[in-house]
N, C-alpha and C. Protein backbone atom coordinates (compact mmCIF):
# COMPACT_ATOMS: atom_id res chain seq x y z
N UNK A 1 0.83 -1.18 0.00
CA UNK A 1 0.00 0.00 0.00
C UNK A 1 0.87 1.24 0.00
N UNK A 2 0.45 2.35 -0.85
CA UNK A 2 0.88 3.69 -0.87
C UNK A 2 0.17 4.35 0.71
N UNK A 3 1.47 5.56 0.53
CA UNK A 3 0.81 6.30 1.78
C UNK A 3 0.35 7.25 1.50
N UNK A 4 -0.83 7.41 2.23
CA UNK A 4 -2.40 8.50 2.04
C UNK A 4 -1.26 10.39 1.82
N UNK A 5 -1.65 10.86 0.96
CA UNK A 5 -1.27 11.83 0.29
C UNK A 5 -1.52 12.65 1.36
N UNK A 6 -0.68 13.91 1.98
CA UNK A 6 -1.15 14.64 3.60
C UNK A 6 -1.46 15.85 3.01
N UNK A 7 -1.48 16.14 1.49
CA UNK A 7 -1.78 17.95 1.00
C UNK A 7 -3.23 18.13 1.22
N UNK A 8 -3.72 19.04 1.78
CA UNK A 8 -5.05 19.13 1.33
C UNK A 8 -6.04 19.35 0.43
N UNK A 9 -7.00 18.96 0.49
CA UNK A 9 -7.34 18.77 -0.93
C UNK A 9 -8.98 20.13 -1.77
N UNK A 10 -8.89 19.85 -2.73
CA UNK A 10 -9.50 21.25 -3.00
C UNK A 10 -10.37 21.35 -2.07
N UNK A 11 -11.32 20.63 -1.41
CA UNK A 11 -12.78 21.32 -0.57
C UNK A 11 -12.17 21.44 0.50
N UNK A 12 -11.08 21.12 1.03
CA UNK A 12 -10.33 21.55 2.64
C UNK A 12 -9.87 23.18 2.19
N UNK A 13 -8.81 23.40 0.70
CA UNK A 13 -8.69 24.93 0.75
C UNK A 13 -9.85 25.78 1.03
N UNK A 14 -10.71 25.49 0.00
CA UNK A 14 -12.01 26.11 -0.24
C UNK A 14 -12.75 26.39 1.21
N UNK A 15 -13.03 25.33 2.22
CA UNK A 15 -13.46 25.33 3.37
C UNK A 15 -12.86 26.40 4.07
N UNK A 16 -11.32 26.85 4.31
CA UNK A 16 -10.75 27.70 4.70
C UNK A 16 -10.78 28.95 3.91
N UNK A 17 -10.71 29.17 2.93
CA UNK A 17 -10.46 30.60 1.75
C UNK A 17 -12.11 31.36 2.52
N UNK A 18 -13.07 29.95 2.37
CA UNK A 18 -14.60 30.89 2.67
C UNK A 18 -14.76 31.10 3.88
N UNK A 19 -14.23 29.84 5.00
CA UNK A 19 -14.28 30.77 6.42
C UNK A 19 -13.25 32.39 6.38
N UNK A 20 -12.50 32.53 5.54
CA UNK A 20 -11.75 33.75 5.50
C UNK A 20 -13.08 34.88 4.97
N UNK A 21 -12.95 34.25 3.71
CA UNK A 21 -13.86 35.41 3.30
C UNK A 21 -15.71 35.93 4.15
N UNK A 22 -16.03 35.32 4.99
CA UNK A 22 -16.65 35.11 5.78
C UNK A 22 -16.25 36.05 6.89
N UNK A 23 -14.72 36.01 7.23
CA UNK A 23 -14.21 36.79 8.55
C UNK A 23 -14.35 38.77 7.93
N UNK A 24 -13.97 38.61 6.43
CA UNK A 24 -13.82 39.52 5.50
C UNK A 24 -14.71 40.54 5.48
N UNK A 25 -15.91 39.82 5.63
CA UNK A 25 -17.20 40.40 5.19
C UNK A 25 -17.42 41.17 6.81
N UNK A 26 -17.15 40.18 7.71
CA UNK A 26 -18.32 40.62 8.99
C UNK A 26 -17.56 41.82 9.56
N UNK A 27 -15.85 41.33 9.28
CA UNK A 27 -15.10 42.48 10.00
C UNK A 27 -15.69 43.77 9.27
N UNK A 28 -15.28 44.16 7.97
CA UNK A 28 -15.84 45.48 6.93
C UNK A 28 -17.31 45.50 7.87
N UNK A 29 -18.57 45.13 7.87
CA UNK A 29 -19.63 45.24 7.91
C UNK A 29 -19.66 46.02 9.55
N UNK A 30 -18.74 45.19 10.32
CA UNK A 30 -18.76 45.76 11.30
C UNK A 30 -18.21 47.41 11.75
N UNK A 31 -17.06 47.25 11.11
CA UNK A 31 -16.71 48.71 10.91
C UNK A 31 -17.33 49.82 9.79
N UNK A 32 -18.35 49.43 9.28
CA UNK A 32 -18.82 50.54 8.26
C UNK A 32 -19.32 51.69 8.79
N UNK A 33 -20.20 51.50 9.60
CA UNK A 33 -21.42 52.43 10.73
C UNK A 33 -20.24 53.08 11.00
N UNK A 34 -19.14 53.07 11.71
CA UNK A 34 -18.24 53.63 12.43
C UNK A 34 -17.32 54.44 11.20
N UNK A 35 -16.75 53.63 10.40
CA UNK A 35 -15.41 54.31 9.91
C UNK A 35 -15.99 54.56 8.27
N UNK A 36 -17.28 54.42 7.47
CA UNK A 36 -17.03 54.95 6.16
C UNK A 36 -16.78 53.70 5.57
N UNK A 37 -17.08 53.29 4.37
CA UNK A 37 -17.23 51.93 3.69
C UNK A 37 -15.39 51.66 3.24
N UNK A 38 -14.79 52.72 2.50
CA UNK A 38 -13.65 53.10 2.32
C UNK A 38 -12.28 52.68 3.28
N UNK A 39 -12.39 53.58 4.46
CA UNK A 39 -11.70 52.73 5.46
C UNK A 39 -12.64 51.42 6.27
N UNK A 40 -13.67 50.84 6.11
CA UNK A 40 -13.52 49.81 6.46
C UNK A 40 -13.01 48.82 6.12
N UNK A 41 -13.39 48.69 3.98
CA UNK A 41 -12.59 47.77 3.71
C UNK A 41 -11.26 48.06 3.44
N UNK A 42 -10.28 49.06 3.40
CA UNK A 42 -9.14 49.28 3.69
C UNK A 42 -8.44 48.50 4.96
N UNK A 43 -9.28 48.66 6.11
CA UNK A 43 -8.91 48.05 7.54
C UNK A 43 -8.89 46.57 7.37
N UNK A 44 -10.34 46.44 7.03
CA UNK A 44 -10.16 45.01 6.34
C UNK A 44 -9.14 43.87 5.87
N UNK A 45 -9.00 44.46 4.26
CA UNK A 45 -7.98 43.97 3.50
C UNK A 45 -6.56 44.07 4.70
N UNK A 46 -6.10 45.01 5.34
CA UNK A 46 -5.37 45.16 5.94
C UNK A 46 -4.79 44.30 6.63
N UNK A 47 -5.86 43.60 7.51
CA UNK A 47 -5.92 42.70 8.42
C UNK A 47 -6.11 41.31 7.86
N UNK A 48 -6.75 41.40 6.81
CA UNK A 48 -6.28 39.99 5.76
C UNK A 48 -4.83 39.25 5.45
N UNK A 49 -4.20 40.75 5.07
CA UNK A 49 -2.94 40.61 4.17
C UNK A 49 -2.26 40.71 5.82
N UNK A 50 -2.52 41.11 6.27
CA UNK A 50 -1.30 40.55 7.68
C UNK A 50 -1.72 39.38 8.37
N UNK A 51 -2.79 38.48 8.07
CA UNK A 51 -2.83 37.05 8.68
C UNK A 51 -2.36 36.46 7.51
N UNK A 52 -2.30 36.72 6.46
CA UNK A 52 -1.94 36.01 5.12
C UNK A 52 -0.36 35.69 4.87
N UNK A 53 0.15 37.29 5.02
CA UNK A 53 1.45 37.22 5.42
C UNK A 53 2.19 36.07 6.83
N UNK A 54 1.64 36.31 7.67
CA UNK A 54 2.16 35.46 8.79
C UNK A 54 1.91 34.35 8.66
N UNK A 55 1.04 33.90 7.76
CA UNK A 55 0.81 32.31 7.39
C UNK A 55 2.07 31.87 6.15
N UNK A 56 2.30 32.98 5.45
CA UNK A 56 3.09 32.25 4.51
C UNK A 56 4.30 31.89 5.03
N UNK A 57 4.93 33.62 5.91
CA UNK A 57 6.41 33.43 6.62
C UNK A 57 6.17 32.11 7.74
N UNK A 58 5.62 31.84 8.46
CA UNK A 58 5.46 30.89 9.10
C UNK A 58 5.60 29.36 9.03
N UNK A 59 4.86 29.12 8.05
CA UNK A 59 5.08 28.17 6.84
C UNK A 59 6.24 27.74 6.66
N UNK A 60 6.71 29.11 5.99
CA UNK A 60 7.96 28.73 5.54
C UNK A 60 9.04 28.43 6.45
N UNK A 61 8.83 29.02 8.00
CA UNK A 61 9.62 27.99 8.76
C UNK A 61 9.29 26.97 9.27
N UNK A 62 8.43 26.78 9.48
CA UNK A 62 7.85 25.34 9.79
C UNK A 62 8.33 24.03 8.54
N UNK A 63 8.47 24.68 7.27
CA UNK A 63 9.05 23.96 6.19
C UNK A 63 10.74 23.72 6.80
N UNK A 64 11.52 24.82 6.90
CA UNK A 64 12.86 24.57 7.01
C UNK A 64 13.27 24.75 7.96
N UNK A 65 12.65 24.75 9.31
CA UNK A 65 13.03 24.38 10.73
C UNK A 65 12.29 23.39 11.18
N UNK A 66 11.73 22.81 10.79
CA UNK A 66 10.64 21.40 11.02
C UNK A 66 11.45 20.20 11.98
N UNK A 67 11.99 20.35 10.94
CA UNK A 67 13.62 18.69 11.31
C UNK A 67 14.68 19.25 12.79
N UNK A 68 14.81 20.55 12.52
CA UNK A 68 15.88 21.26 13.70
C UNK A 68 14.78 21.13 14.83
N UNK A 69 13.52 21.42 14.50
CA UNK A 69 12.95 21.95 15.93
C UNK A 69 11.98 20.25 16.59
N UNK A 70 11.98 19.57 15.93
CA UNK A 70 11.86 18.32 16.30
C UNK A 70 12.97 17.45 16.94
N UNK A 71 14.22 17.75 16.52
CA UNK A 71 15.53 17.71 16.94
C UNK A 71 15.56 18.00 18.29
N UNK A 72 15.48 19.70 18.49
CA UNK A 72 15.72 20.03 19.89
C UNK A 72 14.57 19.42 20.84
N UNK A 73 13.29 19.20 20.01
CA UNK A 73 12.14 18.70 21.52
C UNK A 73 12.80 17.28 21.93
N UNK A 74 13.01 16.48 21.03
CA UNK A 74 13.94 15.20 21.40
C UNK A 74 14.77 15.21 22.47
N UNK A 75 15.64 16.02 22.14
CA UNK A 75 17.44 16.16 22.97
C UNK A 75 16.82 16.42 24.42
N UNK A 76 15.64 17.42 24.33
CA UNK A 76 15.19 18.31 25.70
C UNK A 76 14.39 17.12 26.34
N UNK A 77 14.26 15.99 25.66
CA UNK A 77 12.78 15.71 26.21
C UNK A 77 11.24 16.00 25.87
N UNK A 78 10.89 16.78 25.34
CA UNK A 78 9.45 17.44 25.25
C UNK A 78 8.73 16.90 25.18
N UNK A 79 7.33 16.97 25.54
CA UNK A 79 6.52 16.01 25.02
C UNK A 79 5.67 16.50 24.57
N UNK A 80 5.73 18.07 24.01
CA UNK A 80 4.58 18.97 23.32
C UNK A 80 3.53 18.19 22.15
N UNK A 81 3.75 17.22 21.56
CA UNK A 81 2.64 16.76 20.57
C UNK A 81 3.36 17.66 19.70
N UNK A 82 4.18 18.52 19.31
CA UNK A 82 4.55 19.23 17.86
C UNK A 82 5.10 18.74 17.27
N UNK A 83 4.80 18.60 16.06
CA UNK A 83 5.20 18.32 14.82
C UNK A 83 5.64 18.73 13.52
N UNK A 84 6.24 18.50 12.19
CA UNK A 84 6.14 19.71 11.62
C UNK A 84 5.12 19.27 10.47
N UNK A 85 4.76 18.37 10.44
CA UNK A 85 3.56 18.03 9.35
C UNK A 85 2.04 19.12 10.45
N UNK A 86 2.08 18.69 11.53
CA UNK A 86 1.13 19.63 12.58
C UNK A 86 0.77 20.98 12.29
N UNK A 87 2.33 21.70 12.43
CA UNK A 87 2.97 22.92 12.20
C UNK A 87 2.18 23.07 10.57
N UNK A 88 2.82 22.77 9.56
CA UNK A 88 2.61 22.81 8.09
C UNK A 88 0.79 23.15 8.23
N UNK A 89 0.29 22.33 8.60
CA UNK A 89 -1.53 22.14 8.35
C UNK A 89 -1.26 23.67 9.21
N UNK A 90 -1.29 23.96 10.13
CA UNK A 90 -1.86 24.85 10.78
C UNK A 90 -1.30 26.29 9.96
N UNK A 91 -0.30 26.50 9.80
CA UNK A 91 0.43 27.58 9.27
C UNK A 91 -0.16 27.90 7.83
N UNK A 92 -0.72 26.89 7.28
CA UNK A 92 -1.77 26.60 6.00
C UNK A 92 -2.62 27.39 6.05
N UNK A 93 -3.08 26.59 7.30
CA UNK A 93 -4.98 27.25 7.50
C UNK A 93 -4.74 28.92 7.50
N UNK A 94 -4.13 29.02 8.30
CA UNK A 94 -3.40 30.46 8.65
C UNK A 94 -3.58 31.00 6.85
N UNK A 95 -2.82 30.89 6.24
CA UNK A 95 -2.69 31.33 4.87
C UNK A 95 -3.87 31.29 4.09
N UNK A 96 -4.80 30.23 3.85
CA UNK A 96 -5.99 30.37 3.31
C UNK A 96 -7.06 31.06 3.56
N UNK A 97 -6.79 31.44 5.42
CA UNK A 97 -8.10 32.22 5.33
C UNK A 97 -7.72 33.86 5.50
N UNK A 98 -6.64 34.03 5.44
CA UNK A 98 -6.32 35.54 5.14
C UNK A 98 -6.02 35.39 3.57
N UNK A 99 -6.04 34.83 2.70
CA UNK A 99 -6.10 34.82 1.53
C UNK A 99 -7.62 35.13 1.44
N UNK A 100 -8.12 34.64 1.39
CA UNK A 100 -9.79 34.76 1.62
C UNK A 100 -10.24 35.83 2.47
N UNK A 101 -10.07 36.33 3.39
CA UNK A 101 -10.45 37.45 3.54
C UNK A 101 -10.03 38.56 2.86
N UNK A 102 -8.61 39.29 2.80
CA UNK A 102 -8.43 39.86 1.78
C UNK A 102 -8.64 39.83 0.28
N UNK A 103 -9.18 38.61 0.44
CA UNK A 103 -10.19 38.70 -1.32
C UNK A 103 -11.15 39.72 -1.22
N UNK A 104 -11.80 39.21 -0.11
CA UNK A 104 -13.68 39.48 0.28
C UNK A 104 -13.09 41.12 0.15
N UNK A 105 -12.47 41.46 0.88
CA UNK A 105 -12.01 43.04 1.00
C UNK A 105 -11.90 43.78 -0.03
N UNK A 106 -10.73 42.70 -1.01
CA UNK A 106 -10.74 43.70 -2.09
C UNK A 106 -12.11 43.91 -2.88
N UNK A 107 -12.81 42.48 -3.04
CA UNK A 107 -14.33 42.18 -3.40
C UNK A 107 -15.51 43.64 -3.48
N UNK A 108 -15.05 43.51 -1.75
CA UNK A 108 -16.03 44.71 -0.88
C UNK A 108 -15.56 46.43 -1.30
N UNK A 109 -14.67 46.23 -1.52
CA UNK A 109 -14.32 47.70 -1.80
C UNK A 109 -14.12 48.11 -3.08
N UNK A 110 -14.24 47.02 -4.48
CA UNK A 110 -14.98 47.34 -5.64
C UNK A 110 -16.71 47.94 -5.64
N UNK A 111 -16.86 46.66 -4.41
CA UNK A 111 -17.99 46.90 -5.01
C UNK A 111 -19.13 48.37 -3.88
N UNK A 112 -18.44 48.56 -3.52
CA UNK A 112 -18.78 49.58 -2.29
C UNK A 112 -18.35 51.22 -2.59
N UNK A 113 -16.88 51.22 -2.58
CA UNK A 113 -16.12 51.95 -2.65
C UNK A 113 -16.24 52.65 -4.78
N UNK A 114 -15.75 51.45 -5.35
CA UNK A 114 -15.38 52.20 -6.37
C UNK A 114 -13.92 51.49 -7.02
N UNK A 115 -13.72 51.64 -8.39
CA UNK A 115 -12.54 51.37 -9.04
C UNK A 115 -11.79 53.03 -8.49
């Protein structure tokens, strides 16, 4: 037997991109009354592209410190449950749904705001 493929697969992205775009919508909606459609989805997108960002950089160490930092929980003892396949999924999720919200944002502020 082959071993079960660990990428996720299109309806797991999708599941995450729409809980993003979901976060997208309520945050803007929430700040409109208050700040102007303009800076809401500005604030918005904002806050997209900085969970989006920290999912990718993150990622990417969890990719190339994975092996080192499994290393040191060993040597120390640890018994945290971390992993870097663990790490990878989570640092993912992280990325898909600030991808997805900063969609919804930019979405929202075509269609609100204006080209």
């Amino acid at each position: 037997m082959t071993d079960r493929d660990g990428r996720p697969s299109g309806l797991t992205v999708a599941r995450w991109v729409g809980i993003g775009s979901l976060l997208g919508v309520v945050v803007a909606g929430a700040l409109f009354p208050f700040a102007g459609a303009r800076r809401a989805t500005d604030t918005s997108f904002a806050l997209g592209v900085l969970l989006f960002g920290f999912g990718v950089a993150t990622w990417g160490g969890a990719v190339g410190f994975g092996d080192s930092m499994s290393a040191v929980q060993s040597h120390l003892g640890g018994e945290s449950g971390w992993s870097r396949e663990g790490a990878r999924q989570a640092f993912a999720v992280l990325t898909w749904v600030g991808a997805g919200w900063a969609g919804t944002a930019v979405a929202a502020s075509i269609l609100f705001v204006g080209l």
